[in-house]
C-alpha atoms as a PDB file:
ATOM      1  CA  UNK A   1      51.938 312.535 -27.496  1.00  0.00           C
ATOM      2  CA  UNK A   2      48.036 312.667 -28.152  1.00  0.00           C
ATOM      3  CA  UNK A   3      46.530 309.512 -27.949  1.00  0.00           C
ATOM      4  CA  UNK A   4      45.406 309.606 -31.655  1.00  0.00           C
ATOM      5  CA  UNK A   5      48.989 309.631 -32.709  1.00  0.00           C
ATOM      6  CA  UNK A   6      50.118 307.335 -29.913  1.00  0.00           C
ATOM      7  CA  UNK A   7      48.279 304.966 -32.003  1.00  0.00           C
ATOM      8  CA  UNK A   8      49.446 305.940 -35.299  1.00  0.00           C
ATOM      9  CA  UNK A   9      52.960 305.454 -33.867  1.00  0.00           C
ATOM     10  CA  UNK A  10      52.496 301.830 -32.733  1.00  0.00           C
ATOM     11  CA  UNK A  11      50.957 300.796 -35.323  1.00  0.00           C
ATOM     12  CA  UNK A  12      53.715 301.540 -37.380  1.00  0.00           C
ATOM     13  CA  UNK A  13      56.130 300.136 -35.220  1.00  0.00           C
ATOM     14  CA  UNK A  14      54.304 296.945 -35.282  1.00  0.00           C
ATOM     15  CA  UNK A  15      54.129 296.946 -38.840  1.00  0.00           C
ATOM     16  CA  UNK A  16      58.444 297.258 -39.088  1.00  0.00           C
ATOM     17  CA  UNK A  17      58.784 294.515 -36.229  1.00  0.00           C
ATOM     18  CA  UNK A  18      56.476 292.574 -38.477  1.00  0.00           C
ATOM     19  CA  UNK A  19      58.063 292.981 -41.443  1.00  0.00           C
ATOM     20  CA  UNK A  20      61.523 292.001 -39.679  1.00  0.00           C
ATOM     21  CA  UNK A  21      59.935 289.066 -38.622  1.00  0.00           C
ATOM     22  CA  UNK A  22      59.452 287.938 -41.741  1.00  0.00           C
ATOM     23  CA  UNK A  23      62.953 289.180 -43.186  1.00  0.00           C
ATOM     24  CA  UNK A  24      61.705 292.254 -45.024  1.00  0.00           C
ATOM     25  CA  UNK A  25      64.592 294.782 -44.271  1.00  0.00           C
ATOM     26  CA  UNK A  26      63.221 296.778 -47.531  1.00  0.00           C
ATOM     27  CA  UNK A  27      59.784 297.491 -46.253  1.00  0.00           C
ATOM     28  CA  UNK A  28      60.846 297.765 -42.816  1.00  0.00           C
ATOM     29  CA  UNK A  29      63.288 300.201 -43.719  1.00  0.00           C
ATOM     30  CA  UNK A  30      60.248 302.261 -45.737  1.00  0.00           C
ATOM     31  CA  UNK A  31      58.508 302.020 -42.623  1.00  0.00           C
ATOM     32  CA  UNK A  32      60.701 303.855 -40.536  1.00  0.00           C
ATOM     33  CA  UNK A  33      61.406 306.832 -43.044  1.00  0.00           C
ATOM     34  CA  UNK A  34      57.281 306.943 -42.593  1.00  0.00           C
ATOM     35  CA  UNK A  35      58.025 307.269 -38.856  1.00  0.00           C
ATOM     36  CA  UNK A  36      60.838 309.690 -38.893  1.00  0.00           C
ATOM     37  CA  UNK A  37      58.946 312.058 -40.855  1.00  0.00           C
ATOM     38  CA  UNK A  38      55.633 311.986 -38.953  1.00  0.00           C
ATOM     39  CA  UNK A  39      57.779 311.446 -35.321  1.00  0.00           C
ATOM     40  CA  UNK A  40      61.191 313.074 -36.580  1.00  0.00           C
ATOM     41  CA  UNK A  41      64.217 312.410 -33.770  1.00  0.00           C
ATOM     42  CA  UNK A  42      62.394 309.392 -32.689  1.00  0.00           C
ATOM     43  CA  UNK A  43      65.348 307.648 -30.692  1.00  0.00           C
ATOM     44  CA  UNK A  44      63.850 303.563 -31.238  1.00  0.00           C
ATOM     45  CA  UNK A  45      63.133 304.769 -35.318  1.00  0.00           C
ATOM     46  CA  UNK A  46      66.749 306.423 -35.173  1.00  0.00           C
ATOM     47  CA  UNK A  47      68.203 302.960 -33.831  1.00  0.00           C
ATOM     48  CA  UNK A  48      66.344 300.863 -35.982  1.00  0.00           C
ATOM     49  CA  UNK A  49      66.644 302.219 -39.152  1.00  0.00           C
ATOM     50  CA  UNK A  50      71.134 303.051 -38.200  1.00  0.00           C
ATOM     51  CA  UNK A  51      70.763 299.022 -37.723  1.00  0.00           C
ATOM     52  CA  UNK A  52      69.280 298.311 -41.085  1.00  0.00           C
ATOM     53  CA  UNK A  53      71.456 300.258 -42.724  1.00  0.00           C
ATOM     54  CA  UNK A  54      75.057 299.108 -41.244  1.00  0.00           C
ATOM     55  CA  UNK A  55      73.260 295.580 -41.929  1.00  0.00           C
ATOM     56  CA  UNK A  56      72.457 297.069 -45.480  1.00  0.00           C
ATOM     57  CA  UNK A  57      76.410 297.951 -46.333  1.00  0.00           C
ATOM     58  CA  UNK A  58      75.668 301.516 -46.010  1.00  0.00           C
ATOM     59  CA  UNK A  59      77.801 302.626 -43.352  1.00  0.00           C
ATOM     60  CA  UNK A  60      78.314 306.020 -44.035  1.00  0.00           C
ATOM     61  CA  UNK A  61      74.215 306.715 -43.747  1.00  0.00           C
ATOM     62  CA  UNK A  62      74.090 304.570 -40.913  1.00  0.00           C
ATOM     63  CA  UNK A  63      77.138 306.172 -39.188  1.00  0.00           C
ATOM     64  CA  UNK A  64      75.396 309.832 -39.967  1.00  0.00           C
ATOM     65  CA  UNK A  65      72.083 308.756 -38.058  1.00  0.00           C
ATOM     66  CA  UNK A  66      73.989 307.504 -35.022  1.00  0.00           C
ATOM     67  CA  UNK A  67      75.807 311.042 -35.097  1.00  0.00           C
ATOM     68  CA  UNK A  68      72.246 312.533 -35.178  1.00  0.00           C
ATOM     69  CA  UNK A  69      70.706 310.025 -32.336  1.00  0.00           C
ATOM     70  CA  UNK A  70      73.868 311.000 -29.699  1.00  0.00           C
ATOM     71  CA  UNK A  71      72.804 314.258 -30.815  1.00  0.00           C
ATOM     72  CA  UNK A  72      69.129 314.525 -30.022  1.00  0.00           C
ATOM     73  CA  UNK A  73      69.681 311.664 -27.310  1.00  0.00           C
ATOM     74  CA  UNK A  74      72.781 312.442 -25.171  1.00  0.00           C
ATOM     75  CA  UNK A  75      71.686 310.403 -22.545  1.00  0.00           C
ATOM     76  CA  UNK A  76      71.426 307.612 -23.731  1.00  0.00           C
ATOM     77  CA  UNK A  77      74.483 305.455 -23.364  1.00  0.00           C
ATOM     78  CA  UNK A  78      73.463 302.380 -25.481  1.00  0.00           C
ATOM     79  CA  UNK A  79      73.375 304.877 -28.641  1.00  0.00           C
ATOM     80  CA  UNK A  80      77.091 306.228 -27.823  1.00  0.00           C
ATOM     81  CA  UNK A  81      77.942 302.245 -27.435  1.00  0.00           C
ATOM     82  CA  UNK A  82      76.856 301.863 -30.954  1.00  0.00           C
ATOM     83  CA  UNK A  83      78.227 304.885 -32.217  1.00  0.00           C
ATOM     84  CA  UNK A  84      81.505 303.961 -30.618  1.00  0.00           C
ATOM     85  CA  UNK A  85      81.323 300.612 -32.339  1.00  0.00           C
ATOM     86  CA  UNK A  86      80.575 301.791 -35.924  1.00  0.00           C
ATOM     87  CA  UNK A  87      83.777 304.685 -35.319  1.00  0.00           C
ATOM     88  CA  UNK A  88      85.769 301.936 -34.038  1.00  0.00           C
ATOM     89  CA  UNK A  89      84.938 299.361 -36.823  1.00  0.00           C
ATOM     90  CA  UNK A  90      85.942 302.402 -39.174  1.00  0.00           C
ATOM     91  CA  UNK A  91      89.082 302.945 -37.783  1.00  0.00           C
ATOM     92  CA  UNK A  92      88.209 305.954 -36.261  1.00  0.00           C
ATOM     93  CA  UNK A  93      89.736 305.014 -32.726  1.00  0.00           C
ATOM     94  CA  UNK A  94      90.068 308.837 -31.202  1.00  0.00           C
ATOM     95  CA  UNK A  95      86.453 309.427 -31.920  1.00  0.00           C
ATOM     96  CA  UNK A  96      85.326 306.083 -31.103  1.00  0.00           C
ATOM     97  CA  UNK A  97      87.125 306.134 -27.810  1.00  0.00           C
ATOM     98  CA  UNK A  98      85.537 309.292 -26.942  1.00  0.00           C
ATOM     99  CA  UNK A  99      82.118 307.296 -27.598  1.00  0.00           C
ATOM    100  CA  UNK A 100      82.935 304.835 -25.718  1.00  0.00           C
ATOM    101  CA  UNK A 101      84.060 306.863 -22.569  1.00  0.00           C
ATOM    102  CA  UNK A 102      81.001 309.148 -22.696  1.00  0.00           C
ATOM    103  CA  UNK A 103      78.699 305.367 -22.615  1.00  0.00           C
ATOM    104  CA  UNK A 104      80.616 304.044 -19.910  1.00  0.00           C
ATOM    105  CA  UNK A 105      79.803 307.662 -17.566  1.00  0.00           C
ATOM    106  CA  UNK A 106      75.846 307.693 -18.590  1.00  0.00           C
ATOM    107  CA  UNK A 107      75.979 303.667 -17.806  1.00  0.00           C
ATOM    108  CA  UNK A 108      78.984 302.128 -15.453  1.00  0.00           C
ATOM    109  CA  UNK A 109      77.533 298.834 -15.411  1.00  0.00           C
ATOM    110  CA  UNK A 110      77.808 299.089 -19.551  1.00  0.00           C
ATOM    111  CA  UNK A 111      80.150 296.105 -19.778  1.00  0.00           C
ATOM    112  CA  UNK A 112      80.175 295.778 -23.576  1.00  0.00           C
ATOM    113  CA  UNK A 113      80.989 299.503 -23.780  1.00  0.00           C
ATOM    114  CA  UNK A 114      84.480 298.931 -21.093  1.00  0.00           C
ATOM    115  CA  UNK A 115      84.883 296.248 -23.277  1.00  0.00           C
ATOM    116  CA  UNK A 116      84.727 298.361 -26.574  1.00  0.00           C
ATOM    117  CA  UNK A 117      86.855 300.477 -24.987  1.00  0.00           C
ATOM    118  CA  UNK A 118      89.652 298.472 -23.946  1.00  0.00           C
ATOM    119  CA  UNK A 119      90.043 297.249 -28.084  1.00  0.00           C
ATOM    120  CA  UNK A 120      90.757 301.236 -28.703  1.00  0.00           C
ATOM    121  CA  UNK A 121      92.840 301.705 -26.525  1.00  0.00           C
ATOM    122  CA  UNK A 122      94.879 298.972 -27.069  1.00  0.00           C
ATOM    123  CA  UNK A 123      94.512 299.581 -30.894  1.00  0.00           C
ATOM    124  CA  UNK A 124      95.770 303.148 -29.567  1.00  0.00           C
ATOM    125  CA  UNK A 125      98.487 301.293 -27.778  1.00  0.00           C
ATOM    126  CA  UNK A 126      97.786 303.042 -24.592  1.00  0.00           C
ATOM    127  CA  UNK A 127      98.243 299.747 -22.696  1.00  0.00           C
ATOM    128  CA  UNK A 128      97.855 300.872 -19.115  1.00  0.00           C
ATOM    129  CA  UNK A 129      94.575 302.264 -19.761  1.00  0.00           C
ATOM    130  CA  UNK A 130      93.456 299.419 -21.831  1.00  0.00           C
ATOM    131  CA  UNK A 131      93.507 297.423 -18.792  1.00  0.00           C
ATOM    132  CA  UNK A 132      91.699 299.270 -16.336  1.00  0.00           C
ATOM    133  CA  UNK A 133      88.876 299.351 -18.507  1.00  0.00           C
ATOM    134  CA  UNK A 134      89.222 296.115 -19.645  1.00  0.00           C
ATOM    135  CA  UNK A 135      89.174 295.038 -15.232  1.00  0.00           C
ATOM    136  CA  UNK A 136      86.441 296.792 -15.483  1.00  0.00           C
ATOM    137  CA  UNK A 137      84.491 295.065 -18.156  1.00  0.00           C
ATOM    138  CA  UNK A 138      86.046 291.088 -16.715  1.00  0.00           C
ATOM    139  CA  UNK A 139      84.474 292.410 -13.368  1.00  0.00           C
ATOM    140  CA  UNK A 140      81.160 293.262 -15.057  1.00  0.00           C
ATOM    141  CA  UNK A 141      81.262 290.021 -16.524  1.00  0.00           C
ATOM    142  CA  UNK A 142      83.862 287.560 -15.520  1.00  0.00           C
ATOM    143  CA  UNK A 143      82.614 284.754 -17.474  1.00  0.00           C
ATOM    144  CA  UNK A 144      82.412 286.347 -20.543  1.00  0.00           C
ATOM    145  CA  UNK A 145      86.253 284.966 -21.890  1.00  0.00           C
ATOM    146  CA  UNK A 146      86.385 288.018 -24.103  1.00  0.00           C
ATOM    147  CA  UNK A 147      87.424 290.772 -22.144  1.00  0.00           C
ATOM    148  CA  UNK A 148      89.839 288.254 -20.033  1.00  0.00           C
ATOM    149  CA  UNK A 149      91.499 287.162 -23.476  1.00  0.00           C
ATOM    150  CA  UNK A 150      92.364 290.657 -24.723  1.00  0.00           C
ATOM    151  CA  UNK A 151      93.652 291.689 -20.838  1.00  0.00           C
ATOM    152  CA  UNK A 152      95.966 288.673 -20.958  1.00  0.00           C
ATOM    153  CA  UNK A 153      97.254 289.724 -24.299  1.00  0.00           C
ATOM    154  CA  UNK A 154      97.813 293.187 -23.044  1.00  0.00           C
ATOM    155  CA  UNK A 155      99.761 291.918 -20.212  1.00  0.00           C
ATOM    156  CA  UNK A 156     102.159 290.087 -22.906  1.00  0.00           C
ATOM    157  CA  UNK A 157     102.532 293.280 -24.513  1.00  0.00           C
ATOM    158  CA  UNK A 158     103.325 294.937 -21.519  1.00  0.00           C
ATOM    159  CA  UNK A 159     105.824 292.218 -21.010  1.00  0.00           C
ATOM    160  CA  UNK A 160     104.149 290.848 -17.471  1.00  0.00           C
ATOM    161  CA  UNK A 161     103.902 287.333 -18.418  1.00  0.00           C
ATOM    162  CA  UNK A 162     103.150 286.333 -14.815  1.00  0.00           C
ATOM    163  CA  UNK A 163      99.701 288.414 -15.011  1.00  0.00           C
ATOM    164  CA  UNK A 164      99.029 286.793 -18.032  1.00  0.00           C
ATOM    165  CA  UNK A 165      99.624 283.446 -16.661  1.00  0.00           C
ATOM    166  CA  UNK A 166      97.231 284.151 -13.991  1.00  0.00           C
ATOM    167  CA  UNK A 167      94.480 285.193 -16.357  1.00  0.00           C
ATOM    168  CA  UNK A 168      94.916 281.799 -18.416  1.00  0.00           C
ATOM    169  CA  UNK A 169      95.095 280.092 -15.419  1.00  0.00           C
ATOM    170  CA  UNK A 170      91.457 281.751 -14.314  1.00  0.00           C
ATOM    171  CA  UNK A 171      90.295 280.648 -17.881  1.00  0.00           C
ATOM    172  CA  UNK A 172      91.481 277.197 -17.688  1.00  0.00           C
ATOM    173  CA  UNK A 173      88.465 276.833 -15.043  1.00  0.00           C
ATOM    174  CA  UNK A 174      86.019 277.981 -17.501  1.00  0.00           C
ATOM    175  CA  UNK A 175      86.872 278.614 -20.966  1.00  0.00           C
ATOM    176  CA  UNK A 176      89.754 275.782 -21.056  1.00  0.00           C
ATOM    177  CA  UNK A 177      89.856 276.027 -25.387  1.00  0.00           C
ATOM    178  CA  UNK A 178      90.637 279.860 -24.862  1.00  0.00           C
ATOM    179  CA  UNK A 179      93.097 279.599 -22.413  1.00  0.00           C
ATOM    180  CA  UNK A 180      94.192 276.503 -25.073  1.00  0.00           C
ATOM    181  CA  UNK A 181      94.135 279.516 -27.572  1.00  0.00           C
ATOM    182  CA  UNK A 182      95.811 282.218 -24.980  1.00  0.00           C
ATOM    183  CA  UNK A 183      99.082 279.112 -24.908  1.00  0.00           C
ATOM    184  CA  UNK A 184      99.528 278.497 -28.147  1.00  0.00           C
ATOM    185  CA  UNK A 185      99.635 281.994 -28.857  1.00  0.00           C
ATOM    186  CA  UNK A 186     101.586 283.662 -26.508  1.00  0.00           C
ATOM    187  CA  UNK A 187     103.979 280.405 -25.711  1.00  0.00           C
ATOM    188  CA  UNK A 188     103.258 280.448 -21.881  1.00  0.00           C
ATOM    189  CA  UNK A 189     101.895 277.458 -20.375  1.00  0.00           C
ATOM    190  CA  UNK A 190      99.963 277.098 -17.571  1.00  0.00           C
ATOM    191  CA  UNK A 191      99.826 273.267 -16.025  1.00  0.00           C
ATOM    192  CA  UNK A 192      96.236 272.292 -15.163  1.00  0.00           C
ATOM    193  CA  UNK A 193      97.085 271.899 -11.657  1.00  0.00           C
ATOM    194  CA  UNK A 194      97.713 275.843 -11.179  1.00  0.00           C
END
């Protein structure tokens, strides 16, 4: 990019981090349809302006412009994250799982996206692969209490009650008012001594 439009281009984006600042989603959002037509396919405009609109209630714009992004930015796997996330919010698990997967090969170390796609699976009741991606995303980040919570729940479904136990057991060291939450819920106990 010349330098002249370099410039240009910063400036603008200044001016929409600016105006988000100060809680002007409006503007902003005028500021980025500026940007995408003098820098069309612009992956950070793409982003932004997808974010203001999900925040905005208008999903179905926001869900074409992540379609477009994974589209002129395949390699990317933060954009298929968020794509997954919007399909998967929408009920669209089959598409959202193949969002999901395609984030997790560009970026292994993607915990959020494991994490995403343990929900679809287990949403798609495909328990066994639920928790190897959820493993993955508790080894990524094993204090996070999200991803453990969800693979002790799976376990229950899968009627292994000891592997849950375990799990709460694990949390009880860390997150003791989830593995409070994991009891109550699933009616196994786990003494504080375990």
């Amino acid at each position: 990019m010349p330098v002249m439009q370099r410039i240009r281009y910063l400036g603008l984006k200044w001016t929409a981090m600016a105006l988000l600042v100060f809680g002007r989603k409006a503007a902003a959002t005028a500021v980025f349809d500026q940007m995408l037509a003098e820098f069309p396919r612009d992956a950070y405009t793409m982003a932004s302006k997808a974010q203001l609109l999900v925040q905005a209630g208008e999903r179905a714009q926001a869900l074409q412009l992540f379609n477009a992004l994974v589209h002129d930015h395949p390699a990317h796997a933060a954009h298929w994250f968020n794509l997954g996330f919007m399909l998967e919010e929408d009920g669209d698990y089959a598409q959202a799982e193949a969002a999901f997967r395609r984030a997790t090969e560009l970026s292994p170390d993607l915990d959020r996206a494991w994490y995403g796609l343990g929900l679809v699976l287990i949403r798609l009741r495909r328990f066994d692969e639920a928790v190897a991606a959820l493993k993955q995303n508790t080894k990524l980040q094993p204090m996070s209490p999200y991803g453990w919570y969800q693979l002790a729940r799976v376990h229950v479904d899968r009627h292994e009650p000891d592997e849950a136990r375990k799990i709460i057991s694990h949390l009880k060291r860390f997150e003791p008012k989830v593995a409070a939450q994991l009891e109550r819920e699933t009616g196994i106990f786990v003494s504080s001594a375990s």
